[in-house]
N, C-alpha and C. Protein backbone atom coordinates (compact mmCIF):
# COMPACT_ATOMS: atom_id res chain seq x y z
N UNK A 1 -177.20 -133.93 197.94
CA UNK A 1 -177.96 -133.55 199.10
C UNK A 1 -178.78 -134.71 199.66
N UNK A 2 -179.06 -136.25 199.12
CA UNK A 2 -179.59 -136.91 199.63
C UNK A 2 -178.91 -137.25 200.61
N UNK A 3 -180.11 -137.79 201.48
CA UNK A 3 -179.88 -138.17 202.88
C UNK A 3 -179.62 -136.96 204.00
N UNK A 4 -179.70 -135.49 203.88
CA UNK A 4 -179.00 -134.44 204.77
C UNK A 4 -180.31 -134.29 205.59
N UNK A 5 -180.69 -134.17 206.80
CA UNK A 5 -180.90 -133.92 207.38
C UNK A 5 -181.90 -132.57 207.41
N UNK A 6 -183.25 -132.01 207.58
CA UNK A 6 -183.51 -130.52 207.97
C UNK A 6 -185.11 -130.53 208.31
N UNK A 7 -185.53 -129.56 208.66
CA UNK A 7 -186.56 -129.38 209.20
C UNK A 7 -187.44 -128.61 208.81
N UNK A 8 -189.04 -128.78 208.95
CA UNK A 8 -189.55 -126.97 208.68
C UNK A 8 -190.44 -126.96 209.53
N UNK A 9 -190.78 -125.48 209.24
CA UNK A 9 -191.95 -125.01 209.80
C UNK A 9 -193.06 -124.62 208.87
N UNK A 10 -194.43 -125.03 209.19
CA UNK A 10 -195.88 -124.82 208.20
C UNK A 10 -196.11 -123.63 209.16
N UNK A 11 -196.02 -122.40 208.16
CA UNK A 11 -196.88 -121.42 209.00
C UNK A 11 -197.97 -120.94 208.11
N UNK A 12 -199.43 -121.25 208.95
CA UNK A 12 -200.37 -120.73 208.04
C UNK A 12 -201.17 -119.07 208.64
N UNK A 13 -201.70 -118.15 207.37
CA UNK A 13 -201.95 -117.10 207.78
C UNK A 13 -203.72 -117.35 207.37
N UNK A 14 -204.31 -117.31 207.63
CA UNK A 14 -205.57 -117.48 207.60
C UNK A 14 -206.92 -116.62 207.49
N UNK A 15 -206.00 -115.22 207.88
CA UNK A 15 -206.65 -114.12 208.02
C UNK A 15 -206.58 -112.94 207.02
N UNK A 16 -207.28 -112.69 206.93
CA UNK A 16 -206.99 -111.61 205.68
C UNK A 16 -206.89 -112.56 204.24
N UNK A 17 -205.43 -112.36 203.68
CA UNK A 17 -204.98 -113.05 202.65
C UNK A 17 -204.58 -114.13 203.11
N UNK A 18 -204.81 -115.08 202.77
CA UNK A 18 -204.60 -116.48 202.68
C UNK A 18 -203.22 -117.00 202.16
N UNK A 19 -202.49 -117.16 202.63
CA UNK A 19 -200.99 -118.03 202.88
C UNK A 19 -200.41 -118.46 203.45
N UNK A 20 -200.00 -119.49 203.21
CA UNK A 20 -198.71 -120.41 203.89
C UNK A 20 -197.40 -120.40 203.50
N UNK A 21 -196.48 -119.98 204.62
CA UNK A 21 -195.35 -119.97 204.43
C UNK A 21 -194.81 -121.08 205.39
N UNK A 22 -193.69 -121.86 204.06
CA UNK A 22 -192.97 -122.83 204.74
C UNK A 22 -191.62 -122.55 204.94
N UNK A 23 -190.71 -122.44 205.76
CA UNK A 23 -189.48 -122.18 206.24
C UNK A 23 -188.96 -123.84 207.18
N UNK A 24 -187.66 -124.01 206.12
CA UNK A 24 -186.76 -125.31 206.46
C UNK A 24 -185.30 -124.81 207.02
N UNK A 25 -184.52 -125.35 207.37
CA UNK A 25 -183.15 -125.63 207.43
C UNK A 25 -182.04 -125.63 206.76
N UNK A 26 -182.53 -126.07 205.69
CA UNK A 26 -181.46 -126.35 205.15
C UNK A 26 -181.29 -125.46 204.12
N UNK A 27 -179.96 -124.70 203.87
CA UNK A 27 -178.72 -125.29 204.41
C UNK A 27 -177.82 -124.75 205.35
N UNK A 28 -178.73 -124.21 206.70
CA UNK A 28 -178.29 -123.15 207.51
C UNK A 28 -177.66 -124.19 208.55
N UNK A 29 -177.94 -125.64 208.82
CA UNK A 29 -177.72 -125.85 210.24
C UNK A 29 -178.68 -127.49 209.71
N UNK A 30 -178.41 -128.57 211.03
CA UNK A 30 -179.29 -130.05 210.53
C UNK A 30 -179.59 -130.14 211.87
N UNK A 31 -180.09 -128.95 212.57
CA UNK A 31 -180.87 -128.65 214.12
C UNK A 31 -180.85 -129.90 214.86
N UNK A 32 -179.98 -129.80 215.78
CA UNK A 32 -179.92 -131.02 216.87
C UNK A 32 -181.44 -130.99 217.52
N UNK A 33 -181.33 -132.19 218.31
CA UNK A 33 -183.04 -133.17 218.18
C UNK A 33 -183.21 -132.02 219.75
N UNK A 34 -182.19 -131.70 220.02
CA UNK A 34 -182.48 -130.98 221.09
C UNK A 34 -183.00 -129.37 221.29
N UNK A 35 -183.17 -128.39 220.36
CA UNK A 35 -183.78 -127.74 219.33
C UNK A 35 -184.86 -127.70 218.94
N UNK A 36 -185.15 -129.13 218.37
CA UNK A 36 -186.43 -129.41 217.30
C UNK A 36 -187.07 -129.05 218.60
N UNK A 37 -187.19 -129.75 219.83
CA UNK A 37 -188.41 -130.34 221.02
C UNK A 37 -188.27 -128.87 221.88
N UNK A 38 -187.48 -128.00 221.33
CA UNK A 38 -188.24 -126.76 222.68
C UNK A 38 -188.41 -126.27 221.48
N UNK A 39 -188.93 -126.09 220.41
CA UNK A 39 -189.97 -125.56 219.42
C UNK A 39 -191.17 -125.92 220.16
N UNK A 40 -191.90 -124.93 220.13
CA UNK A 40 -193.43 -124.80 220.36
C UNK A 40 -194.29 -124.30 219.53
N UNK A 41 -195.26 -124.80 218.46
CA UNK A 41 -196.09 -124.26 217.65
C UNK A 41 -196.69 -123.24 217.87
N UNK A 42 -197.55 -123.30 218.82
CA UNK A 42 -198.32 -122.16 219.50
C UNK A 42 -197.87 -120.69 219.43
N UNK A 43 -196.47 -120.96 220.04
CA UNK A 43 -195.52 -119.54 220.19
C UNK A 43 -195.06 -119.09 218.93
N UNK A 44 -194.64 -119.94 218.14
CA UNK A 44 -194.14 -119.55 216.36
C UNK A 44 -195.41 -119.00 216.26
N UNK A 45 -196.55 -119.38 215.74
CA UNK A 45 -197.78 -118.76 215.09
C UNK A 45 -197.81 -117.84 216.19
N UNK A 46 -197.79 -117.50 216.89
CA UNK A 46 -198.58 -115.79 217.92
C UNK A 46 -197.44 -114.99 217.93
N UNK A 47 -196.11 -115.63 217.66
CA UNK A 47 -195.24 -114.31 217.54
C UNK A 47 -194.80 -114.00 216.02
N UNK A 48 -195.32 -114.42 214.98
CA UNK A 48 -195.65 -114.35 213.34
C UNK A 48 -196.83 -113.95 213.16
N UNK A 49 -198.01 -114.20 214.11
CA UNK A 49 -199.00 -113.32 213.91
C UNK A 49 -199.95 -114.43 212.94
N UNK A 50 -199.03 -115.41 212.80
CA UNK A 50 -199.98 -116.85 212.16
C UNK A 50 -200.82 -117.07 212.50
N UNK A 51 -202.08 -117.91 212.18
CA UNK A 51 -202.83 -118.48 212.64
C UNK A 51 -202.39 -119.64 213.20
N UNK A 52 -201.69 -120.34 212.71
CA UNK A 52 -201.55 -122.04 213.04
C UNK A 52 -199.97 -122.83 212.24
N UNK A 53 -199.22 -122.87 213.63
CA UNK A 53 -197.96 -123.52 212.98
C UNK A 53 -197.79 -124.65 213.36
N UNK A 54 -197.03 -125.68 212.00
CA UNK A 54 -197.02 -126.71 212.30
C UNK A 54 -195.35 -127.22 212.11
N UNK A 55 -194.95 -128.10 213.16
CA UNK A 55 -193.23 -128.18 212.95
C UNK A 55 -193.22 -129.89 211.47
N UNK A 56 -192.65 -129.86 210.95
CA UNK A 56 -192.62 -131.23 210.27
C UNK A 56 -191.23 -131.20 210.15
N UNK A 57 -190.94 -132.60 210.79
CA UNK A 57 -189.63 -133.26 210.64
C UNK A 57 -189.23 -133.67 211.94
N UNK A 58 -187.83 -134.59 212.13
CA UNK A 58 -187.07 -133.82 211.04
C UNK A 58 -186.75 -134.77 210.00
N UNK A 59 -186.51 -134.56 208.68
CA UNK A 59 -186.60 -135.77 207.55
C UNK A 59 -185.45 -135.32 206.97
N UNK A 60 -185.62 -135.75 205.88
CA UNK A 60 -184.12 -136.51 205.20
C UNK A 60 -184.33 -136.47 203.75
N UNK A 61 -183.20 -135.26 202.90
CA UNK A 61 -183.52 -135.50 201.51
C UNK A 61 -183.70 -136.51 201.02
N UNK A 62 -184.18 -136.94 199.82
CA UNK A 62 -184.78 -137.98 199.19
C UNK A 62 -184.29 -138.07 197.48
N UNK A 63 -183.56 -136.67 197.45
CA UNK A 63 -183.13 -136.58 195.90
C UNK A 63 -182.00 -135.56 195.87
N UNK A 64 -181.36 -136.12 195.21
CA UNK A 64 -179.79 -135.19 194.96
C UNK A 64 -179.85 -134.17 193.85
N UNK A 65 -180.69 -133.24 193.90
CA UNK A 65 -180.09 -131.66 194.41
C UNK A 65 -181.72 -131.35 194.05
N UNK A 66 -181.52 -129.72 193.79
CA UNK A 66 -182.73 -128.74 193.34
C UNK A 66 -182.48 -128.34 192.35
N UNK A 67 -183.28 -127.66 191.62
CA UNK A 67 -183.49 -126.93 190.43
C UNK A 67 -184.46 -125.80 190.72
N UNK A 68 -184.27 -124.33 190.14
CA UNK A 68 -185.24 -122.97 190.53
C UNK A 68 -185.18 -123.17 189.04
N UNK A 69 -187.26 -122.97 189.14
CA UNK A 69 -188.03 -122.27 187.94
C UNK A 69 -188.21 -121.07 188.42
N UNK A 70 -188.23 -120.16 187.59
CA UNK A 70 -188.51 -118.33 187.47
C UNK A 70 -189.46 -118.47 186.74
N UNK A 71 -190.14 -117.14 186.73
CA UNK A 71 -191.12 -116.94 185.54
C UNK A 71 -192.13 -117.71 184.99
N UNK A 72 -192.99 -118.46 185.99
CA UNK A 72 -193.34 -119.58 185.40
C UNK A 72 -195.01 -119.06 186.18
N UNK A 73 -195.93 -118.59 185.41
CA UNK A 73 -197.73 -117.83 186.07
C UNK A 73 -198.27 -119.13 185.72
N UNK A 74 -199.05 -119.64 186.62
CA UNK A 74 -199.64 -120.22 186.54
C UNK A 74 -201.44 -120.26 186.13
N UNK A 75 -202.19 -120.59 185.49
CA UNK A 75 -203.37 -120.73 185.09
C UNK A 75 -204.14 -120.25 186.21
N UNK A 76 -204.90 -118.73 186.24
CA UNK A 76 -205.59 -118.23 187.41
C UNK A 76 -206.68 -119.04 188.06
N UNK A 77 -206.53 -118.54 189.57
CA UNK A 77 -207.30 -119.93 190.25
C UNK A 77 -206.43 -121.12 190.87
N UNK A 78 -205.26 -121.32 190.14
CA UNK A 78 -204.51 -122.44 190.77
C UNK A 78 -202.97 -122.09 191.90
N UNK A 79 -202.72 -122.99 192.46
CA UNK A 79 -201.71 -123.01 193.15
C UNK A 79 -200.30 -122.49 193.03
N UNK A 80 -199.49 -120.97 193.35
CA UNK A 80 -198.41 -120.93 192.68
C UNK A 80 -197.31 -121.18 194.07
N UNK A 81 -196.55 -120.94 193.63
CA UNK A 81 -195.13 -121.60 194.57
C UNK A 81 -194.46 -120.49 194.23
N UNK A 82 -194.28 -119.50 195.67
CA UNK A 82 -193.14 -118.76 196.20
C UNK A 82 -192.40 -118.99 196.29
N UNK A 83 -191.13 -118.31 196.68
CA UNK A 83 -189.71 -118.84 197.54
C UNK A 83 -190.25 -119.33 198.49
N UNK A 84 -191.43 -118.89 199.26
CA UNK A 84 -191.24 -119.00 200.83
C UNK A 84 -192.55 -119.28 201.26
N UNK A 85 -193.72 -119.44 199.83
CA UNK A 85 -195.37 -119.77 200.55
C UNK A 85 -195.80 -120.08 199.59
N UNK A 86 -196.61 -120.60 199.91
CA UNK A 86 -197.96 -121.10 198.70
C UNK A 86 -199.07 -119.77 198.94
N UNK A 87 -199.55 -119.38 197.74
CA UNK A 87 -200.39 -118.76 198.25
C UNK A 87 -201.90 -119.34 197.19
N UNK A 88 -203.12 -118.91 197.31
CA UNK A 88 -203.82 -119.24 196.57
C UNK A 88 -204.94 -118.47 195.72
N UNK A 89 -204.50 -118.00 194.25
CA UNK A 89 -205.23 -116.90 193.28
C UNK A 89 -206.53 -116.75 193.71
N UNK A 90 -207.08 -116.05 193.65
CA UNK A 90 -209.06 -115.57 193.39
C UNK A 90 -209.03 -116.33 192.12
């Protein structure tokens, strides 16, 4: 997978419960540059109901492949990793 191409989106929720969900590309599509630029932040976050979205990319793997941990609680209070958000314990 190094070198492929993809994109994401930072969507943060701010209200209520506290999370960020990040949603990329890959491996649906390596979104032509023409795509990326009628993305509008503003409109992602108010039609998700986000507070604040941010586009990052578009970049370029850096390491040949992934690996999924399961089952893995982290020490309460700290940072865990969703499929799809960070969220952050009481």
């Amino acid at each position: 997978m190094r070198g492929v191409r993809y994109e994401e989106v930072i969507l943060a929720f701010l209200n209520g419960e506290q999370r960020i969900g990040v949603y990329n590309s890959f491996p649906l599509n390596d979104r032509p540059d023409v795509l990326r630029r009628a993305l509008d932040p503003q409109v992602i976050a108010k039609e998700n109901d986000g507070s604040l979205a941010i586009l990052n990319g578009p970049r370029y793997w850096l390491m040949d492949g992934i690996e999924t941990v399961v089952n893995v609680e982290p020490p309460a209070g700290q940072l865990r990793r969703h499929p799809r958000e960070v969220r952050r314990d009481p």
